[in-house]
N, C-alpha and C. Protein backbone atom coordinates (compact mmCIF):
# COMPACT_ATOMS: atom_id res chain seq x y z
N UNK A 1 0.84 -1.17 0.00
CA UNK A 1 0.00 0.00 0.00
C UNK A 1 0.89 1.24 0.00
N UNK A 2 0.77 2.04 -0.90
CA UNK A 2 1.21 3.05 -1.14
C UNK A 2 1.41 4.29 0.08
N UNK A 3 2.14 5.64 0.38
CA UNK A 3 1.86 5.81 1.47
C UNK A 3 1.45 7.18 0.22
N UNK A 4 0.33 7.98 0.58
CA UNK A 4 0.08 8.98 0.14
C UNK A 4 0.61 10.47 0.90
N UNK A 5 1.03 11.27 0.23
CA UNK A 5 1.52 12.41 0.10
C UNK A 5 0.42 13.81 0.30
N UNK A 6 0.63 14.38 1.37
CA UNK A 6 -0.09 15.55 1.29
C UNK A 6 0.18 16.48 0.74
N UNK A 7 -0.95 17.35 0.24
CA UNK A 7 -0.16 18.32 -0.81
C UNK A 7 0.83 19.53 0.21
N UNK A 8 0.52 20.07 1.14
CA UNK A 8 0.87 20.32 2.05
C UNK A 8 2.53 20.03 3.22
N UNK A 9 2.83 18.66 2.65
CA UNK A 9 4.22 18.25 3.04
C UNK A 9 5.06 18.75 2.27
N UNK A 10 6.11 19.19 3.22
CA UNK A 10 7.45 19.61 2.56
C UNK A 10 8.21 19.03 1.62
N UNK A 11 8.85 19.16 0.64
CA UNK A 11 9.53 18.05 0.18
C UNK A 11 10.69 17.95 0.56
N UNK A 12 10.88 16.37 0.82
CA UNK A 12 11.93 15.64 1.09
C UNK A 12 12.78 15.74 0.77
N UNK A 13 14.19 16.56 1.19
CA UNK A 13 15.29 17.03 0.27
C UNK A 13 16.53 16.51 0.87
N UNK A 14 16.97 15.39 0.38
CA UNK A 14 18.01 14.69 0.86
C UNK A 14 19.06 15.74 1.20
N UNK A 15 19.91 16.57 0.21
CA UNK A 15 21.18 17.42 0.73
C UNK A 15 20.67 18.31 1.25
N UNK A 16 19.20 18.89 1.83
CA UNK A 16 19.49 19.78 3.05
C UNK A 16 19.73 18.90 4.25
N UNK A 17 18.91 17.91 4.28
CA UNK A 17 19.73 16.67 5.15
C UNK A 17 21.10 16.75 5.13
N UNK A 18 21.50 16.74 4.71
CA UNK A 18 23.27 16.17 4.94
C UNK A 18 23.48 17.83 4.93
N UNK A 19 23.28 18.46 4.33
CA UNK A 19 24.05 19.95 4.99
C UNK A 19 23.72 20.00 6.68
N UNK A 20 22.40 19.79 6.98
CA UNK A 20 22.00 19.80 7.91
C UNK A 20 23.20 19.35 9.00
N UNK A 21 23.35 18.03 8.99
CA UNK A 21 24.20 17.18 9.52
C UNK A 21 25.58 17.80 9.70
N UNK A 22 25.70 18.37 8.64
CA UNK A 22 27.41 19.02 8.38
C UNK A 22 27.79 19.66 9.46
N UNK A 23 26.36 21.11 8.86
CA UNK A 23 26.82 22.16 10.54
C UNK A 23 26.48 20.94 11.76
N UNK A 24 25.74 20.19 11.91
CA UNK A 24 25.45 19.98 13.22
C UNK A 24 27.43 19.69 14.05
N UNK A 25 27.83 18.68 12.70
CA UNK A 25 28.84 18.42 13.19
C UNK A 25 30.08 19.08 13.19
N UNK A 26 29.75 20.31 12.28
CA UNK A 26 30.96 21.23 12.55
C UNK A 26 30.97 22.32 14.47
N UNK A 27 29.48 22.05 14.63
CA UNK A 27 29.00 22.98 15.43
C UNK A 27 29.32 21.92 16.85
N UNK A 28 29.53 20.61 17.04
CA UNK A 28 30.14 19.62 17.89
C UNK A 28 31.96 19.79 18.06
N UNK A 29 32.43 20.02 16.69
CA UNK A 29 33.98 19.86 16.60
C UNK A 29 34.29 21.52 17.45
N UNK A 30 33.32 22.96 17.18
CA UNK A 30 33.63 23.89 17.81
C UNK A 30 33.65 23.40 19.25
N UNK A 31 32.79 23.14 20.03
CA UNK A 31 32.11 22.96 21.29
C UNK A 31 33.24 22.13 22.21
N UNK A 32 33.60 20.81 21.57
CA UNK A 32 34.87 20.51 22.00
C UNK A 32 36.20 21.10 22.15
N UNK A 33 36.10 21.54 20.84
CA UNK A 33 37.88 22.66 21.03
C UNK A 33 37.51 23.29 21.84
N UNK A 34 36.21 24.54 22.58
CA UNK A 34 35.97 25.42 23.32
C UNK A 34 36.69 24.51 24.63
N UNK A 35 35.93 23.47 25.08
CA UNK A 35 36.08 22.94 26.33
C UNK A 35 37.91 22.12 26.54
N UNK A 36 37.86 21.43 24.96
CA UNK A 36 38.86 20.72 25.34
C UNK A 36 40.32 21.35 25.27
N UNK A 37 40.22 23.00 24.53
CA UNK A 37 41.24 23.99 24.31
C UNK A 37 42.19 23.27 23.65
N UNK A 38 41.79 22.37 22.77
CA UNK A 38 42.87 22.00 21.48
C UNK A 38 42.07 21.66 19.88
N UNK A 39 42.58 22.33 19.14
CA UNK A 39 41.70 22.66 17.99
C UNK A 39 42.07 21.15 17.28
N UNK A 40 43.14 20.39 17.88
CA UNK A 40 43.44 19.14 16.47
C UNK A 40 43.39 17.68 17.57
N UNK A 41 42.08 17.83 18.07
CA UNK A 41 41.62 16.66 19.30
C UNK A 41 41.64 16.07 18.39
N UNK A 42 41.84 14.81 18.67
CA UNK A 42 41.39 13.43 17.82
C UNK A 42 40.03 12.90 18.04
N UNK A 43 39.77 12.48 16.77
CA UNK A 43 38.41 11.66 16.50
C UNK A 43 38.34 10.65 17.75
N UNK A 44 39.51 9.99 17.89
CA UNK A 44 39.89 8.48 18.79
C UNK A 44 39.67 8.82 20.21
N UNK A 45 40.46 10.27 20.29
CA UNK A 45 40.41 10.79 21.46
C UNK A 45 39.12 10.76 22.20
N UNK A 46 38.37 11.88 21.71
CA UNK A 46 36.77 12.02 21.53
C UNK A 46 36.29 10.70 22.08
N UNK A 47 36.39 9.42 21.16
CA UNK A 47 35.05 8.39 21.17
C UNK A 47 35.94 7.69 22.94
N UNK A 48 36.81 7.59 22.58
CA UNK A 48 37.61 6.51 24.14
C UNK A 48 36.78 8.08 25.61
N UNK A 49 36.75 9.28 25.27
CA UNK A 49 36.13 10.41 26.25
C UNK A 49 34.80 9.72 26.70
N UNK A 50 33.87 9.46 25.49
CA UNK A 50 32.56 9.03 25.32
C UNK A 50 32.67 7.96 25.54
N UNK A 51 33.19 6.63 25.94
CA UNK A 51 33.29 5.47 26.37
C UNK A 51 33.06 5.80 27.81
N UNK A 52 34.62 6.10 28.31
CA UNK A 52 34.66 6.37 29.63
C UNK A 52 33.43 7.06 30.34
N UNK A 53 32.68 8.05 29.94
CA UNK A 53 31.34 8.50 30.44
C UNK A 53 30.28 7.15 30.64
N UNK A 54 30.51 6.57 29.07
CA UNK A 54 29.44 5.53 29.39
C UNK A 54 29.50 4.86 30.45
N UNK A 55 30.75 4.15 30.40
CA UNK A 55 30.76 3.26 31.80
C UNK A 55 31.07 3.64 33.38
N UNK A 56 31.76 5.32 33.24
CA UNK A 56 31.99 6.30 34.57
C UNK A 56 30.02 5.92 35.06
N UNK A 57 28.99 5.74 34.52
CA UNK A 57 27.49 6.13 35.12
C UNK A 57 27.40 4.49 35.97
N UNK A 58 28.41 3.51 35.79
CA UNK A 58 28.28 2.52 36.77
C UNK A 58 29.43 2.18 37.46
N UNK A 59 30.50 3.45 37.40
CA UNK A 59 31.31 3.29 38.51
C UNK A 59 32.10 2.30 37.79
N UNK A 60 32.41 2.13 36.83
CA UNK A 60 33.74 1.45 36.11
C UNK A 60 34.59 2.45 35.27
N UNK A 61 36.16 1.81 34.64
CA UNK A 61 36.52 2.34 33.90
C UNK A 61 37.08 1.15 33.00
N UNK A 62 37.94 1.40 32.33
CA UNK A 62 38.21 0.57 30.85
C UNK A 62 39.76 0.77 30.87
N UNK A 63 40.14 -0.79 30.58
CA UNK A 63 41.68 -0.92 30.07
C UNK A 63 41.72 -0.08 28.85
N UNK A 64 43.15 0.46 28.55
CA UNK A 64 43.73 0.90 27.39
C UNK A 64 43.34 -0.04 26.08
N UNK A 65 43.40 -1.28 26.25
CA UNK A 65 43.47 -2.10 25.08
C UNK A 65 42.02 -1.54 24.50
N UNK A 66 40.74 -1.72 25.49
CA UNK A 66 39.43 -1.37 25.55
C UNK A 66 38.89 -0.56 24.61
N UNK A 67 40.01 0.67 25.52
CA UNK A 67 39.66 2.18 24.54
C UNK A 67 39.96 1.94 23.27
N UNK A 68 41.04 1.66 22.58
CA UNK A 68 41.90 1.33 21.51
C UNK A 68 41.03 0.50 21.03
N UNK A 69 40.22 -0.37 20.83
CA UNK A 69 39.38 -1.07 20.05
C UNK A 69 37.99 -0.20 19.94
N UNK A 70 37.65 0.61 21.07
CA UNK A 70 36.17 1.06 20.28
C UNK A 70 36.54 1.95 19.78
N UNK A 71 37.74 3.13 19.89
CA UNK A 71 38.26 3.96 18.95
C UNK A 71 38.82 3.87 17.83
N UNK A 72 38.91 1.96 17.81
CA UNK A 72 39.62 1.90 16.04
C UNK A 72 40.81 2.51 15.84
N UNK A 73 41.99 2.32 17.31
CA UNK A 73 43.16 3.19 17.24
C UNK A 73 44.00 1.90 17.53
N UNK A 74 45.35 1.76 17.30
CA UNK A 74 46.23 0.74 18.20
C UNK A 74 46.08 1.10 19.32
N UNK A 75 46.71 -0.30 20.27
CA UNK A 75 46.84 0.11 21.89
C UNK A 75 48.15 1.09 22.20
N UNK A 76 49.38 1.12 21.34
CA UNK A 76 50.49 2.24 21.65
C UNK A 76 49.26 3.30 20.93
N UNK A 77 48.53 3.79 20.24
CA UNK A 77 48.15 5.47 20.11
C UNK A 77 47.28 5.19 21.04
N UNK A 78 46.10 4.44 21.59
CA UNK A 78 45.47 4.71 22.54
C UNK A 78 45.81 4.80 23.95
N UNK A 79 47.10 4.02 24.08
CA UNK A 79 48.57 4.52 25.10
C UNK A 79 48.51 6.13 25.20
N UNK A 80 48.91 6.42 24.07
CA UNK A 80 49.67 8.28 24.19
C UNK A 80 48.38 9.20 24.01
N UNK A 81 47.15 8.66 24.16
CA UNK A 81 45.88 9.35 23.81
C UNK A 81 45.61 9.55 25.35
N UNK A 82 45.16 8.17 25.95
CA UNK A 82 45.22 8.60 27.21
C UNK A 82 45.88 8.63 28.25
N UNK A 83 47.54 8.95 28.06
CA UNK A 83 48.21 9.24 28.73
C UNK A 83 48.18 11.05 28.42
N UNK A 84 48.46 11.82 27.42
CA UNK A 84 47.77 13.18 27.10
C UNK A 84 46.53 13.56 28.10
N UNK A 85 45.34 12.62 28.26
CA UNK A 85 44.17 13.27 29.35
C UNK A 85 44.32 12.93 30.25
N UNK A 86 45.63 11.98 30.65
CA UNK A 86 45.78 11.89 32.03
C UNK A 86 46.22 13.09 32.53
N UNK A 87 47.44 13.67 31.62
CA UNK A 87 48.40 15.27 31.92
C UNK A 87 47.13 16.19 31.69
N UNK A 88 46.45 15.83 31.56
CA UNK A 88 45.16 17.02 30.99
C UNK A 88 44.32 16.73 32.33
N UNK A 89 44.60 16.00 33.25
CA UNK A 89 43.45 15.70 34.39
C UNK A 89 42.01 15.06 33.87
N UNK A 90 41.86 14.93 32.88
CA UNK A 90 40.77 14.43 32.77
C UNK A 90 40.45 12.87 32.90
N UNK A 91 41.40 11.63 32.67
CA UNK A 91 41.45 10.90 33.48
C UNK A 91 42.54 10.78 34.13
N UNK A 92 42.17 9.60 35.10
CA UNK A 92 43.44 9.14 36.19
C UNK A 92 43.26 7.65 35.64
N UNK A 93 44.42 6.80 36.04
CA UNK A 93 45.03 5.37 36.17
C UNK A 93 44.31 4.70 37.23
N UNK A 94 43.56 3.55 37.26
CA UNK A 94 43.66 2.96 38.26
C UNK A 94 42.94 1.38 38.38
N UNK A 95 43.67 1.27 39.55
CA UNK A 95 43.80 -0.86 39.61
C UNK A 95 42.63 -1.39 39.24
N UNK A 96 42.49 -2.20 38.37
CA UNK A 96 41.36 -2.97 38.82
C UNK A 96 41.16 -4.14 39.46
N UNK A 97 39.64 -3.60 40.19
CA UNK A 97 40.05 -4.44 41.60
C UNK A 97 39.51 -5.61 41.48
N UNK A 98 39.36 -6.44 40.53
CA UNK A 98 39.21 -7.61 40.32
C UNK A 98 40.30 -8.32 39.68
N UNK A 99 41.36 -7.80 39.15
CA UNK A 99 42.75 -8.14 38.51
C UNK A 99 43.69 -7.18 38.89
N UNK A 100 44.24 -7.25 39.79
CA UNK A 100 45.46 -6.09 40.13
C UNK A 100 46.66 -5.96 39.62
N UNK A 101 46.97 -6.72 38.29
CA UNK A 101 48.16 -6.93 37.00
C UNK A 101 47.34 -5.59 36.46
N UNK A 102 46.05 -5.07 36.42
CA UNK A 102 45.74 -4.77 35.19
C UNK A 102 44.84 -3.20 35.76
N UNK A 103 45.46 -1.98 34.69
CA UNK A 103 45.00 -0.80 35.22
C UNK A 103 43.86 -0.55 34.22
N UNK A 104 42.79 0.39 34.61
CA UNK A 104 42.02 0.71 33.85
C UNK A 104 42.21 2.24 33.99
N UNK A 105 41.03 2.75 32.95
CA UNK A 105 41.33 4.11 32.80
C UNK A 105 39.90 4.71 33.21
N UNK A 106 40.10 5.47 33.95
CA UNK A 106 38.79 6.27 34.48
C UNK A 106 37.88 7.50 34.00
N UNK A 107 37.35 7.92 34.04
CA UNK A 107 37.19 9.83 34.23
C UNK A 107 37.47 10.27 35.66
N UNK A 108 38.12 11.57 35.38
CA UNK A 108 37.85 12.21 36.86
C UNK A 108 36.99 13.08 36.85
N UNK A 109 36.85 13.68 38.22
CA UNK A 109 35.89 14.56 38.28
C UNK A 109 36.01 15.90 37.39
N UNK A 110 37.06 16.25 36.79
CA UNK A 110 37.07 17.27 35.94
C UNK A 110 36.64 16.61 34.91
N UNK A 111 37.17 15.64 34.44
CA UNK A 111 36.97 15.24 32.95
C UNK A 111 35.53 14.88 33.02
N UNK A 112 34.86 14.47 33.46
CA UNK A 112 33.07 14.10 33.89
C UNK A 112 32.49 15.75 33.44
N UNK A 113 32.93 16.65 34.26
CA UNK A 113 31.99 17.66 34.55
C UNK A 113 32.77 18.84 33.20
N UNK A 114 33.68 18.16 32.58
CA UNK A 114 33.68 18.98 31.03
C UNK A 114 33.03 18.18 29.69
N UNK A 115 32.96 16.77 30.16
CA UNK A 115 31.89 16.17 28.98
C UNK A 115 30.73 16.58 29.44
N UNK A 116 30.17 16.78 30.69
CA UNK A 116 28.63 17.14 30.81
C UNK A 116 28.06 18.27 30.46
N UNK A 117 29.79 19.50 30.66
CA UNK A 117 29.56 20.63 29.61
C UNK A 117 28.97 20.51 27.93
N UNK A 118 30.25 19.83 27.92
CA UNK A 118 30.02 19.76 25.97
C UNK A 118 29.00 18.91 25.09
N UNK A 119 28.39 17.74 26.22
CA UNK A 119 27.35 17.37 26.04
C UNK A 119 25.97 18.08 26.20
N UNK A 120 25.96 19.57 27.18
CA UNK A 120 24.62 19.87 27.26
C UNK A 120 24.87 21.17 26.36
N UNK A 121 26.33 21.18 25.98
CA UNK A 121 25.96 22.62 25.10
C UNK A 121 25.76 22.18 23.46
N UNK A 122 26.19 20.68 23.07
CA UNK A 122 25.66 19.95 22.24
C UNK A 122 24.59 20.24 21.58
N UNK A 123 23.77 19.38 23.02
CA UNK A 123 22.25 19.07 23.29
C UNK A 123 21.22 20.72 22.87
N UNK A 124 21.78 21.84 23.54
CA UNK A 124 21.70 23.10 23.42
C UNK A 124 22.17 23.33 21.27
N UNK A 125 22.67 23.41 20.97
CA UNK A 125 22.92 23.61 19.67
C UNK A 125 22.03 22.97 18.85
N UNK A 126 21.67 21.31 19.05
CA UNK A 126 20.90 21.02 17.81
C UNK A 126 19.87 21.35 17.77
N UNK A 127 19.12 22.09 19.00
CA UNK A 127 17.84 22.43 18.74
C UNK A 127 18.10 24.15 18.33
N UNK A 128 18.84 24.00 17.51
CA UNK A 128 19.32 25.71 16.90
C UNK A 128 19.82 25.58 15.57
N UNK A 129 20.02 24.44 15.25
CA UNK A 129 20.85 24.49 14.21
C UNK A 129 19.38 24.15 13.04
N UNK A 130 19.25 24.41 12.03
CA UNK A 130 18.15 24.53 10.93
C UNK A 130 18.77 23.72 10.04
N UNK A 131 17.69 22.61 9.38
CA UNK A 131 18.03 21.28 8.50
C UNK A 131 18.19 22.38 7.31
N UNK A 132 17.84 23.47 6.76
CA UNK A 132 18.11 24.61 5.46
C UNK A 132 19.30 25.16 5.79
């Protein structure tokens, strides 16, 4: 069954879609440099940030190897990625306490309360940003 068309609907315009998308995501890459005060953050960087949040909401953190696989980075760059936000305070090192050979990587309380920045000023932008 066909789906019928009101005369009244907008038309469906695929590349204001994807322009749409563009700014959204040029308007994400600003928001981070604002907070993270480095204009050439890494993509890798970023997603292993957004990991660690995920699992910081049950009180865990994640081996290096961890990060390095959902970032699609080796474990030596996901080494020097988050060893960089360690010197940046945003995470810290620490044991895990079910294997004490083996460190995981945390958020700290700074690094938490600058993704919750850049996540609500995000959240704040896309309802600003216009699919035209």
């Amino acid at each position: 069954m066909a789906t019928r068309i009101e005369q009244d609907d907008p038309p469906f315009d695929v590349e204001a879609r994807r322009l749409g998308l563009c700014r959204e995501l040029l308007v994400e890459r600003q928001i981070i440099a604002r907070y993270l005060k480095k204009q050439d953050w890494s993509h890798a960087g970023w997603i292993m940030l957004l990991e660690l949040y995920v699992v910081d909401t049950v009180g865990k953190g994640l081996p290096v190897s961890s990060l390095g696989y959902a970032s699609g980075v080796s474990v030596p760059t996901a080494t020097r990625q988050t060893t960089e936000m360690e010197s940046r305070k945003l995470v810290a090192r620490e044991r895990d306490p079910h294997d004490g050979r083996r460190t995981n990587i945390a958020l700290t309380a700074r690094g938490r309360a600058t993704l919750r920045c850049i996540l609500d000023d995000y959240a704040k932008s896309r309802a600003n940003v216009p699919l035209r």
